[in-house]
Each structure stands twice: as structure tokens, then as C-alpha cells.
Protein backbone atom coordinates (compact mmCIF):
# COMPACT_ATOMS: atom_id res chain seq x y z
CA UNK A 1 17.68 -21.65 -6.55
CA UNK A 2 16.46 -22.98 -3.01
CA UNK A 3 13.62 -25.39 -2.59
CA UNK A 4 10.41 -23.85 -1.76
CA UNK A 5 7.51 -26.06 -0.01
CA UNK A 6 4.44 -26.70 -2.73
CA UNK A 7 2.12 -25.06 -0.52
CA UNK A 8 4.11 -21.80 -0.67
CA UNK A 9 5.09 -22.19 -4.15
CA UNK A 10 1.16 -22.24 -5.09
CA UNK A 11 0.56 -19.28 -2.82
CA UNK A 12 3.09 -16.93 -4.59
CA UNK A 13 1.69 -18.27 -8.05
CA UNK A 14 -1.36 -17.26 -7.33
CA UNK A 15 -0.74 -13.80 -5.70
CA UNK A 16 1.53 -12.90 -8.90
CA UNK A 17 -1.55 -11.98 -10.67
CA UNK A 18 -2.62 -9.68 -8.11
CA UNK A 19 0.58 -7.41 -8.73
CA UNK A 20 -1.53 -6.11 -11.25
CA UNK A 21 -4.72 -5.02 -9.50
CA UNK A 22 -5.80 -1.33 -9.93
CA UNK A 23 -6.55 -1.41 -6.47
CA UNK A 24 -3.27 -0.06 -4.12
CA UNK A 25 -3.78 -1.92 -1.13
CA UNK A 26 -3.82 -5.50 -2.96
CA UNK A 27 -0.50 -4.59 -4.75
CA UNK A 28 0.94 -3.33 -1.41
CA UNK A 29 -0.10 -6.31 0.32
CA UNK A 30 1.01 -9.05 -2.08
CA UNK A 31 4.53 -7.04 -2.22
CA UNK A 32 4.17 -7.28 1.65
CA UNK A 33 3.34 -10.79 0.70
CA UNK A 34 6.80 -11.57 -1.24
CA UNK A 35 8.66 -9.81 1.21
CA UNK A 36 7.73 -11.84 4.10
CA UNK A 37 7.55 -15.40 2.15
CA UNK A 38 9.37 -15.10 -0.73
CA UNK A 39 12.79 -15.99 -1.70
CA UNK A 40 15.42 -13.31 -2.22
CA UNK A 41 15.73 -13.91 -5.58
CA UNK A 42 11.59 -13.85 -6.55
CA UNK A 43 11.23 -10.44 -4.94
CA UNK A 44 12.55 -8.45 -7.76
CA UNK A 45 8.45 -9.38 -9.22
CA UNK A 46 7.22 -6.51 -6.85
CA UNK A 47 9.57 -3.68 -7.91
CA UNK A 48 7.29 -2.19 -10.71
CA UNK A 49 4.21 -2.93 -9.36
CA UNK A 50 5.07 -0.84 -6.45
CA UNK A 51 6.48 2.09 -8.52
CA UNK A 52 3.52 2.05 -10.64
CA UNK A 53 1.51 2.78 -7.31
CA UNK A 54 2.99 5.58 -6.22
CA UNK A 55 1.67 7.19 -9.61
CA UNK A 56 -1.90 7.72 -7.80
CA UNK A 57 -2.97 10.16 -4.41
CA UNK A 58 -0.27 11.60 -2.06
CA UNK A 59 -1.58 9.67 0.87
CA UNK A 60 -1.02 6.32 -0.73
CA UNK A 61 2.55 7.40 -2.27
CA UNK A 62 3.27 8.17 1.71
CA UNK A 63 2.67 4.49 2.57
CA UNK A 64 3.80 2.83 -0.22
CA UNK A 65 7.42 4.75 0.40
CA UNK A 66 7.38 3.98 3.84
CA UNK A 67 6.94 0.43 3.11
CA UNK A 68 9.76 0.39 0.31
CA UNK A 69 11.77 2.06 3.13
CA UNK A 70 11.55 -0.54 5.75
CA UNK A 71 11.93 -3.34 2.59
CA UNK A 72 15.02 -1.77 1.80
CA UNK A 73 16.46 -1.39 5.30
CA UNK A 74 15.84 -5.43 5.90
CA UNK A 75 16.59 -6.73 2.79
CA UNK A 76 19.90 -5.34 0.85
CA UNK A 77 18.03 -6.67 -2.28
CA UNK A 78 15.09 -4.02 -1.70
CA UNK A 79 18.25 -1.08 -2.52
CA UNK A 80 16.76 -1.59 -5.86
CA UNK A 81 13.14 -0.40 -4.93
CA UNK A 82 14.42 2.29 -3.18
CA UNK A 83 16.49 3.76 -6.76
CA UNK A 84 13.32 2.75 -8.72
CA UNK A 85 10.82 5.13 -6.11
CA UNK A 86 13.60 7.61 -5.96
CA UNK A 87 13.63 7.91 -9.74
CA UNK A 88 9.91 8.21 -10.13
CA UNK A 89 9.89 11.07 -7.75
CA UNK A 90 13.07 13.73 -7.53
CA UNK A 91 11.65 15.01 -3.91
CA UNK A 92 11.44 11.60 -2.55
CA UNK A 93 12.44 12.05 1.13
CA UNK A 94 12.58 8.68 2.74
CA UNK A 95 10.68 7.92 5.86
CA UNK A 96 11.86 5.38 7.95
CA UNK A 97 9.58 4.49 10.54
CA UNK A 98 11.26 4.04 14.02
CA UNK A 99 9.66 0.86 14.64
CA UNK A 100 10.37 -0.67 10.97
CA UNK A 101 6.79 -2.73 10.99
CA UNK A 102 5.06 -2.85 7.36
CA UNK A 103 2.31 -0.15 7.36
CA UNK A 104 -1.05 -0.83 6.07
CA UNK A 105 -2.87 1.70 3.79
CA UNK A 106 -6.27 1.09 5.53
């Protein structure tokens, strides 16, 4: 496992927690979080989280696939997030946005 600086190693400890927030745009942004800062191997803790998300309103599922989409394009490791989403929802289409930036719900 690589060394990660103290600083960043408090920051994703206390940002875990928030993976389980009700609210959509806290779980998107704490994935968007791991998947800037993170190491490889710690962002497999934002897989469920995510999939549990799209469960809600049509608009959010729409950003929170687009997202998974440009994590999975960037990051081999995200394949994973991209099978989880797909298996949650049969007519999942991806959308991969032409610039590949993160969206933001709001």
C-alpha cells in the first residue's frame, strides 16, 4: 500500500462517513472526492454508495451515471462501477460527456 500524507489520510477518514448521507449530492461529491485524492486501491469504498443513489429521481440517476462514466474512462479500476450501475439498471445507456469533467448535480 503507498504512503499517504496525514493530512490527506484524515481528510478521507472523515469524508467516509459521508458515503452514507441521504442526501445525493454529498455522496456524489465525496465519491468525486476519492476519485480525485484517493489511492487506487481505497476507491472501491464509493462503489455502493453510488449505486445506492441512482435508486432515487431520474435527473439525479442522469448525473450520477455520467459521473461513473467519466470515473470509469480515467481509471480502469472504476470498470467495476460501471458493471455495478449497469446491473442496477438493464437500460443503462452510458453517457460520456465529450469533455470528461465531473458534473455537479446542482
Amino acid at each position: 500500500m503507498s504512503s499517504v500524507d496525514a493530512d490527506l489520510r484524515l481528510l478521507l477518514t472523515s469524508c467516509t462517513p459521508l458515503l452514507n448521507n441521504r442526501n445525493s449530492s454529498v455522496v456524489l461529491q465525496v465519491a468525486t472526492l476519492y476519485y480525485h485524492l484517493a489511492p487506487t486501491a481505497e476507491f472501491s469504498k464509493v462503489g455502493k454508495p453510488l449505486v445506492a443513489v441512482l435508486g432515487t429521481h431520474p435527473e439525479i440517476q442522469y448525473v450520477v451515471l455520467s459521473n461513473i462514466s467519466t470515473m470509469a474512462i480515467d481509471r480502469p479500476v472504476c470498470l467495476s462501477l460501471l458493471s455495478l450501475a449497469q446491473s442496477f439498471n438493464q437500460q443503462f445507456i452510458p453517457f460520456l460527456p465529450r469533455d470528461r469533467t465531473l458534473l455537479s448535480p446542482f
